[in-house]
N, C-alpha and C. Protein backbone atom coordinates (compact mmCIF):
# COMPACT_ATOMS: atom_id res chain seq x y z
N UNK A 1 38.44 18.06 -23.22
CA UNK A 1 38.87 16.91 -22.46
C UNK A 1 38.60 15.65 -23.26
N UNK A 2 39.28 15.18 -23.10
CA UNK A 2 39.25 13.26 -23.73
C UNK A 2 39.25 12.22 -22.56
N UNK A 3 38.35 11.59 -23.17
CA UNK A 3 38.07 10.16 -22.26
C UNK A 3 37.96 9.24 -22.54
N UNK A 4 38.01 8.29 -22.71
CA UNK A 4 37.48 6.78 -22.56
C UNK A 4 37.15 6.28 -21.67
N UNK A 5 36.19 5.07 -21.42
CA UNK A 5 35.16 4.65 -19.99
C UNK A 5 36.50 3.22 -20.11
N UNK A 6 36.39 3.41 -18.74
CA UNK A 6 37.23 2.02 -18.19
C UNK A 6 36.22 0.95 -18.10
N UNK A 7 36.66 0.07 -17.33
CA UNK A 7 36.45 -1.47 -18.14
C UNK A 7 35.05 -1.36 -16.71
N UNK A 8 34.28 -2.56 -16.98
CA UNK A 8 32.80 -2.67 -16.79
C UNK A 8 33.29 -3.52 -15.38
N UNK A 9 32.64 -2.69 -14.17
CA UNK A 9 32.77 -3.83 -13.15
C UNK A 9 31.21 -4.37 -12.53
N UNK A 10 31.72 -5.82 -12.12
CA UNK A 10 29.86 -6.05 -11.41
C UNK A 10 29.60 -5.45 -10.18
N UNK A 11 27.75 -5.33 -10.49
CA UNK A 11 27.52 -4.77 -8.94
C UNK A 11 26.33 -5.66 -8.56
N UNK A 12 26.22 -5.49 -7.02
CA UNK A 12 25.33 -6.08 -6.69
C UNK A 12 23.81 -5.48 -6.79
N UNK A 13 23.08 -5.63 -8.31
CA UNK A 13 21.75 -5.37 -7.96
C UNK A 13 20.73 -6.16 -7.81
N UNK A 14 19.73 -5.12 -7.57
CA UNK A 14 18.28 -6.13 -6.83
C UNK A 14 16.93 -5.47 -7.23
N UNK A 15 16.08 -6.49 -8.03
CA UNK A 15 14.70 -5.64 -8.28
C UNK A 15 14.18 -5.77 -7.04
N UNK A 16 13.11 -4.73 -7.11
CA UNK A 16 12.54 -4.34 -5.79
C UNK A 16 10.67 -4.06 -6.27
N UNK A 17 9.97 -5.32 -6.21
CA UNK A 17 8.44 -5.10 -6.38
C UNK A 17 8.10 -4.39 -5.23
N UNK A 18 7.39 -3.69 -6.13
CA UNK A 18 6.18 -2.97 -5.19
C UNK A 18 4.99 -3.91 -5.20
N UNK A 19 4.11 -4.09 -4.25
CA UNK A 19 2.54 -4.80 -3.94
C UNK A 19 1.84 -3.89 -3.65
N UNK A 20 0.49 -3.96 -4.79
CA UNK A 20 -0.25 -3.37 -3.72
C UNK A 20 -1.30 -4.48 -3.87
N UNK A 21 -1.68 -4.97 -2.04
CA UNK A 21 -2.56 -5.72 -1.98
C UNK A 21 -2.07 -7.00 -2.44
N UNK A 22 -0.89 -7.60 -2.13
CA UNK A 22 -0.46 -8.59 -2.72
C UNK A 22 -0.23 -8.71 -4.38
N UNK A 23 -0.84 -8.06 -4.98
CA UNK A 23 -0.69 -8.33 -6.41
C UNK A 23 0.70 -7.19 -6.76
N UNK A 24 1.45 -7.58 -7.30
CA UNK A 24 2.41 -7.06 -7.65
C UNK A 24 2.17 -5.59 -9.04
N UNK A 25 2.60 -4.67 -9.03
CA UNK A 25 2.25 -3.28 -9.84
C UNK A 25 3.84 -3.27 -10.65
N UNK A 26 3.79 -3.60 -12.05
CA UNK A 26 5.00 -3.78 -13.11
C UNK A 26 5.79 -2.08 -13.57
N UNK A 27 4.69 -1.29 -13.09
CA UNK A 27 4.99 0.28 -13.48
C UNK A 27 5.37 0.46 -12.67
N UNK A 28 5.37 -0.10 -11.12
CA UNK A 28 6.44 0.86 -10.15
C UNK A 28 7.70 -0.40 -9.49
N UNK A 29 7.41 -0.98 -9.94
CA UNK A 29 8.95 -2.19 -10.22
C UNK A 29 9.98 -1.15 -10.71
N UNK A 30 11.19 -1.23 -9.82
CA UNK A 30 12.91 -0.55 -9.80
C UNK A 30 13.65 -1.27 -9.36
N UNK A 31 14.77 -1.57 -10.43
CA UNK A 31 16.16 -1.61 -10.18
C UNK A 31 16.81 -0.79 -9.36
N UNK A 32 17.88 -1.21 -7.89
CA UNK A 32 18.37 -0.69 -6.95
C UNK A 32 19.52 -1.36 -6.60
N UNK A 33 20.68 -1.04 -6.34
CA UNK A 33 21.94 -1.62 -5.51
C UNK A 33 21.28 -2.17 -4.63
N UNK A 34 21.92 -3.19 -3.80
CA UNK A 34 21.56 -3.78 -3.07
C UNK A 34 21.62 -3.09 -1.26
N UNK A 35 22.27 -2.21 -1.58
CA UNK A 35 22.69 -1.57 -0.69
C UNK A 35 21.83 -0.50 0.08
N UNK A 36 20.68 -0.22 -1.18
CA UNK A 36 20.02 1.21 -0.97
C UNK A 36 18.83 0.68 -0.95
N UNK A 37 18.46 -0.78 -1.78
CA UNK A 37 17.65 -0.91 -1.64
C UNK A 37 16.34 -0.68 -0.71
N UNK A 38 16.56 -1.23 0.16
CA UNK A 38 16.20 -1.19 1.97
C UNK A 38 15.20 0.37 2.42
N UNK A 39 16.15 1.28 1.93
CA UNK A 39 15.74 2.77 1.59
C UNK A 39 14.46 3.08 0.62
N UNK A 40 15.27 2.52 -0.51
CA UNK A 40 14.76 3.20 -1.40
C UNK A 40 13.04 2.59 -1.95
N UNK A 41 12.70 1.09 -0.87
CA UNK A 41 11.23 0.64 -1.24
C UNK A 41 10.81 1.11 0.05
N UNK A 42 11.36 1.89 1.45
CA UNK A 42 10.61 1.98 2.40
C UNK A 42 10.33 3.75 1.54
N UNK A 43 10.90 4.39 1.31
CA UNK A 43 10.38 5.92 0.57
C UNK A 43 9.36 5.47 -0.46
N UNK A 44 9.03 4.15 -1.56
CA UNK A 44 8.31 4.55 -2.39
C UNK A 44 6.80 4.33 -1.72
N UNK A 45 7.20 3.02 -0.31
CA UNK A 45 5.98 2.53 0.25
C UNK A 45 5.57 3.86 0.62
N UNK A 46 5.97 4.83 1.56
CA UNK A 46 6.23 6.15 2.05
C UNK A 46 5.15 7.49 1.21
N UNK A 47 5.49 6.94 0.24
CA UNK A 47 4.51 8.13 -0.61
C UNK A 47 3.87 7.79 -1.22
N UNK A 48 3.65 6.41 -1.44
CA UNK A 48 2.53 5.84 -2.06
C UNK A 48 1.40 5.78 -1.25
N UNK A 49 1.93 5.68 -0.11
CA UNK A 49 0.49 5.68 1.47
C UNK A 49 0.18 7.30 1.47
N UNK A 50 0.99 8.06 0.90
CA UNK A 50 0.56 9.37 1.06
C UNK A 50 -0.55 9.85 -0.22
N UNK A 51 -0.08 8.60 -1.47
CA UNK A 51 -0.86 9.28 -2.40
C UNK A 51 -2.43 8.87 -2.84
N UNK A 52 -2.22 7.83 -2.50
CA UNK A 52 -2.93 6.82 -2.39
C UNK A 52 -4.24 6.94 -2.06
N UNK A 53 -5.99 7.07 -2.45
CA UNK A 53 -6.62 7.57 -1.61
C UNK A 53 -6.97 6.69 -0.85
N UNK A 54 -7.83 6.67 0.30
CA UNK A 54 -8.63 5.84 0.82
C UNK A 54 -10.02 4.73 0.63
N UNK A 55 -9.77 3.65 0.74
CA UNK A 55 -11.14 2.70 -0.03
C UNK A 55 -12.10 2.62 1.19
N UNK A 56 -13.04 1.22 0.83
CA UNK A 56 -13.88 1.00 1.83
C UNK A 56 -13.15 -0.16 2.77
N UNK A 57 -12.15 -0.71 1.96
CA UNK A 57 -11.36 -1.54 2.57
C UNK A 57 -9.46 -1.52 2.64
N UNK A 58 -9.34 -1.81 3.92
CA UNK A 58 -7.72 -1.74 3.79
C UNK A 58 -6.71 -2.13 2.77
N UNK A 59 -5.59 -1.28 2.50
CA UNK A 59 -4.95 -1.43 1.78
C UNK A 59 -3.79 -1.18 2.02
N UNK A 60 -3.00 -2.55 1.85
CA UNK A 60 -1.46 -2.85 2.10
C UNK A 60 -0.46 -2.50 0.71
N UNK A 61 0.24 -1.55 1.41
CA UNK A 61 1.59 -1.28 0.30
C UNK A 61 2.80 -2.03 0.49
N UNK A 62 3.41 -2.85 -0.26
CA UNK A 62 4.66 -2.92 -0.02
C UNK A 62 5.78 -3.45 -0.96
N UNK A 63 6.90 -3.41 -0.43
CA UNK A 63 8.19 -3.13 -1.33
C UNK A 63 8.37 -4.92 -1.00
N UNK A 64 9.18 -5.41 -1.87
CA UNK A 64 9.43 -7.22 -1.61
C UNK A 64 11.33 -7.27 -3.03
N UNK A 65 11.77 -7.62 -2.19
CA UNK A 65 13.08 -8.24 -2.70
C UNK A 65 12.97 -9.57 -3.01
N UNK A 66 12.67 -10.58 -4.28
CA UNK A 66 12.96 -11.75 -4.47
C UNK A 66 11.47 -12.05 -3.68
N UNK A 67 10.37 -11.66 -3.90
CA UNK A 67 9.22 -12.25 -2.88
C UNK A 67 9.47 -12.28 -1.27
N UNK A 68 10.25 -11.86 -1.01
CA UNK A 68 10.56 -11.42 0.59
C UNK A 68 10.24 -9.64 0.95
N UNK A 69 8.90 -9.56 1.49
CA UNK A 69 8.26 -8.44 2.04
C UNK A 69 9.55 -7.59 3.07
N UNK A 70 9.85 -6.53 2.89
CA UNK A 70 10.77 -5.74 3.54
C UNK A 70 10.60 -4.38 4.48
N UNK A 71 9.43 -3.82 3.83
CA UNK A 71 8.51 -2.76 3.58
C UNK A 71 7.28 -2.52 3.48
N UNK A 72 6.60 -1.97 4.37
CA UNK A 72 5.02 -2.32 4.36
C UNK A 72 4.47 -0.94 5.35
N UNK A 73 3.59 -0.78 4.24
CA UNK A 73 2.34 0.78 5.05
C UNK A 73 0.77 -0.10 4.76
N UNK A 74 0.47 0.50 5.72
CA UNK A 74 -0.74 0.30 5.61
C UNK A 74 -1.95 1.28 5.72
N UNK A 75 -3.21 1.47 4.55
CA UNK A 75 -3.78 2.52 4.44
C UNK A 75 -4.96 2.17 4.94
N UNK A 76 -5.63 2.86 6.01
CA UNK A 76 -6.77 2.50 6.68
C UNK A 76 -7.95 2.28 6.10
N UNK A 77 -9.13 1.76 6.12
CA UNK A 77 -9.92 1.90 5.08
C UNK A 77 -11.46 3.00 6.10
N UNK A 78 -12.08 3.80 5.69
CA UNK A 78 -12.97 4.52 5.93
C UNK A 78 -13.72 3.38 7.00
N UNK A 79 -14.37 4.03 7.79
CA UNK A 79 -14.75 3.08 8.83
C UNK A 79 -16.46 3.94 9.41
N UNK A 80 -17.70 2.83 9.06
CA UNK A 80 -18.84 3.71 9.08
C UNK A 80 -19.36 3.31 10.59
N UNK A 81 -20.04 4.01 11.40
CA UNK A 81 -20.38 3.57 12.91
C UNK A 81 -21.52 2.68 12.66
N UNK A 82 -21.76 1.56 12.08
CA UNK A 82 -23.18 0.73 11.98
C UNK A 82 -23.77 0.81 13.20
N UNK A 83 -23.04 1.02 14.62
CA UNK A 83 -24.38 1.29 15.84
C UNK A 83 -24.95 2.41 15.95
N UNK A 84 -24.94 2.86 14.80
CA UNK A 84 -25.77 4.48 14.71
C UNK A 84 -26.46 4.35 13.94
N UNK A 85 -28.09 4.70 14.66
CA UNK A 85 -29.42 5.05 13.90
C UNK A 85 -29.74 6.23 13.82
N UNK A 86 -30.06 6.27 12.65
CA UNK A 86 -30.82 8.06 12.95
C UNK A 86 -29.67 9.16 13.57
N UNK A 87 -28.75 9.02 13.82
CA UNK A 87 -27.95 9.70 14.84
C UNK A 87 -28.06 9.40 15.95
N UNK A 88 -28.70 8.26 16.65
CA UNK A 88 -28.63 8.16 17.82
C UNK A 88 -27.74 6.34 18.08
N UNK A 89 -26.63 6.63 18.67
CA UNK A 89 -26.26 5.44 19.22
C UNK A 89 -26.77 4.72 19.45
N UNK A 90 -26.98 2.81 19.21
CA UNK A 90 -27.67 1.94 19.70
C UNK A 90 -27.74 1.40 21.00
N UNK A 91 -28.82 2.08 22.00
CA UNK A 91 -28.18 2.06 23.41
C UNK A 91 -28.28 0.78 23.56
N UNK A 92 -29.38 0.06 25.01
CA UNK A 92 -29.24 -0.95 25.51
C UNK A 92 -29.84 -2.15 25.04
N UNK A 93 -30.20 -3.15 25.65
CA UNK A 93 -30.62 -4.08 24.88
C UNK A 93 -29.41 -5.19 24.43
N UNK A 94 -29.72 -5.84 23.82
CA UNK A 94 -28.96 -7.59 24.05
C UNK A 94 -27.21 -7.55 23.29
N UNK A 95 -26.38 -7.42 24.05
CA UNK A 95 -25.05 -7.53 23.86
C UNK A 95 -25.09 -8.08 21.87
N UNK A 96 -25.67 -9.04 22.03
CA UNK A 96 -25.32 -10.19 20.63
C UNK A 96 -26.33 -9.05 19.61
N UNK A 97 -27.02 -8.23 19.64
CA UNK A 97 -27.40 -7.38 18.26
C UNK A 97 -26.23 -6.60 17.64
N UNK A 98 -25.29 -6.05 19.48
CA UNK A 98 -24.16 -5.16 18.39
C UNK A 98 -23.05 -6.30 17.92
N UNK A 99 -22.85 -7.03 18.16
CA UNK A 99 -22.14 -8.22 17.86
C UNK A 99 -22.34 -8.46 16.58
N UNK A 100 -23.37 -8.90 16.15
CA UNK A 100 -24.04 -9.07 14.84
C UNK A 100 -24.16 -8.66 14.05
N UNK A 101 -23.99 -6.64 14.41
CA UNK A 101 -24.26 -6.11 13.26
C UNK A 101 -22.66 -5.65 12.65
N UNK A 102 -21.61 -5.53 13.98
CA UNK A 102 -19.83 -5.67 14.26
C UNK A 102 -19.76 -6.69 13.38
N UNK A 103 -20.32 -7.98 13.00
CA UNK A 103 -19.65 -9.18 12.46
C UNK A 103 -20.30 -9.43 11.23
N UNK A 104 -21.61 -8.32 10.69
CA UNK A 104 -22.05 -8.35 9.23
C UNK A 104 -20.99 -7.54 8.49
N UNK A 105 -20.63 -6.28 9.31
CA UNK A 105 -19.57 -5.01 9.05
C UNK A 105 -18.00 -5.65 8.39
N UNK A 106 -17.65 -6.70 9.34
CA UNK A 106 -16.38 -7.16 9.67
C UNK A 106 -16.98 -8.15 8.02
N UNK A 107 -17.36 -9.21 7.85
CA UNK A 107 -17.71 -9.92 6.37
C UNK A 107 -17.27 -9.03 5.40
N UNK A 108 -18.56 -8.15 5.28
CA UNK A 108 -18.78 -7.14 4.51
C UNK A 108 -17.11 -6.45 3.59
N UNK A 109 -16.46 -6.22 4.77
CA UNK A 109 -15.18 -5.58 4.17
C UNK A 109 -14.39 -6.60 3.57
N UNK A 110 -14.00 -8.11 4.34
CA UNK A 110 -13.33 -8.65 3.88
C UNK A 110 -13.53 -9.30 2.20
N UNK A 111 -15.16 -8.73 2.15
CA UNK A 111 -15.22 -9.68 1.15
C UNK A 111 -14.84 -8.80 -0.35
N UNK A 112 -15.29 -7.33 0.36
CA UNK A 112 -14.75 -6.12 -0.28
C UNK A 112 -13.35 -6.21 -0.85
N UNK A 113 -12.66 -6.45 0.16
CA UNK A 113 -11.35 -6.63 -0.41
C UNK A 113 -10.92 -7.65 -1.06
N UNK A 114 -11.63 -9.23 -1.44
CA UNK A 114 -11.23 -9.85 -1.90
C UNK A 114 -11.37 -9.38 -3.56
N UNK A 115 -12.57 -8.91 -3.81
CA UNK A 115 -13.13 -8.25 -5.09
C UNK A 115 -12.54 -7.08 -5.37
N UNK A 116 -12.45 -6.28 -4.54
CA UNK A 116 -12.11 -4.53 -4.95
C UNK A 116 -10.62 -4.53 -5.57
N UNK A 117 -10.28 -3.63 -6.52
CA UNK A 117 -8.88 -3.42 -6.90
C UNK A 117 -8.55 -2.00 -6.55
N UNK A 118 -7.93 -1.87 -6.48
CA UNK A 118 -6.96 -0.62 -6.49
C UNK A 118 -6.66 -0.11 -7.58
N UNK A 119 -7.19 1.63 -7.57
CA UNK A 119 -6.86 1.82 -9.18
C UNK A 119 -5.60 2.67 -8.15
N UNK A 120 -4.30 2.82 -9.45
CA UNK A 120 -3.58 4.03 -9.46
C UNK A 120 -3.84 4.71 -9.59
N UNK A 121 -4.08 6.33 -9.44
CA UNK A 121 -4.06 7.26 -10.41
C UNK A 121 -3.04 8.16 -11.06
N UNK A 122 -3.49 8.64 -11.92
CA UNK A 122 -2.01 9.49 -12.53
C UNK A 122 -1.22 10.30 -11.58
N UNK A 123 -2.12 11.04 -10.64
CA UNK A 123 -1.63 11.87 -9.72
C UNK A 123 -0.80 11.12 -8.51
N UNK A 124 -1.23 9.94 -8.58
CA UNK A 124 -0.39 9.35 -7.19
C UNK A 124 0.92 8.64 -8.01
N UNK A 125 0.72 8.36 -9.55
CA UNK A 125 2.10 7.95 -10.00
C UNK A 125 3.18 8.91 -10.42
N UNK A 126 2.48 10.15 -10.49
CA UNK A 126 3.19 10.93 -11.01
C UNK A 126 3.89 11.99 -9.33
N UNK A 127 3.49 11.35 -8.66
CA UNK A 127 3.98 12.13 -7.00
C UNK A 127 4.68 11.05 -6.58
N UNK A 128 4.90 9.87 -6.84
CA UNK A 128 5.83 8.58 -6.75
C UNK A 128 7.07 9.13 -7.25
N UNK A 129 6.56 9.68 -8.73
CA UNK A 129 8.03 9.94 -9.28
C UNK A 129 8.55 11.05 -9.41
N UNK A 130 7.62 12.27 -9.06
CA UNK A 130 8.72 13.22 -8.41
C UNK A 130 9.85 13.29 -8.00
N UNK A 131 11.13 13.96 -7.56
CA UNK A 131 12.12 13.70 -6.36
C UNK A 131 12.00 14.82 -5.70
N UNK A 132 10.80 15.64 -5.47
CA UNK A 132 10.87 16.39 -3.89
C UNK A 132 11.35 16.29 -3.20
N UNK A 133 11.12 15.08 -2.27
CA UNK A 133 11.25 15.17 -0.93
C UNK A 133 12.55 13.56 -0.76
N UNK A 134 14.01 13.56 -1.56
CA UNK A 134 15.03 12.77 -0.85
C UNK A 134 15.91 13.03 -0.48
């Protein structure tokens, strides 16, 4: 068979960042029609929350067109019972101790997350780019 490619037409494409944690990830940045787009950052958010392990603090995935968020999972972060001593629940006694120790807990993480990064690992980039499951 003989061919020649016909003439070049435009299409509408669109990069599509991935975030994790607001900071933008350059290795899982894709080119997409504009069309599929929509799809194709809610599947990577999709299995990236699957691959992803768990921190001490929450962690937001998401897909962004042009800095406009489209797509978003969110990965829970491990959660320790601070009203537990010894194994025994902190029974009664003054409302404002569990408050206090709820609002050292509640600091504690946020500040976690301002510091903590997110590593990738090979295994969760390399299950990104699988095509198992489209």
């Amino acid at each position: 068979m003989d061919w020649l490619p016909g003439a070049y037409q435009p299409a509408d494409i669109v990069r599509v960042d991935v975030l994790l944690n607001g900071k933008p990830v350059d290795a899982l940045c894709f080119v997409a029609h504009k069309d599929k787009a929509l799809a194709d950052g809610r599947r990577v958010c999709a299995k990236l929350k699957k691959a992803i392990d768990r921190q001490q603090f929450e962690i937001s995935v998401q897909a962004a067109v042009g800095g406009k968020v489209f797509a978003k999972e969110r990965i829970p972060p491990f959660r320790k019972n601070v009203l537990e001593r010894n194994g025994k629940t902190m029974g009664g006694g003054d409302v404002t101790r569990k408050q206090k120790l709820l609002e050292a807990q509640r600091e504690g993480k946020k500040r976690m997350k301002t510091v903590g990064n997110v590593e990738l690992s090979q295994e969760a980039f390399h299950a990104l780019l699988s095509s198992g499951d489209k």
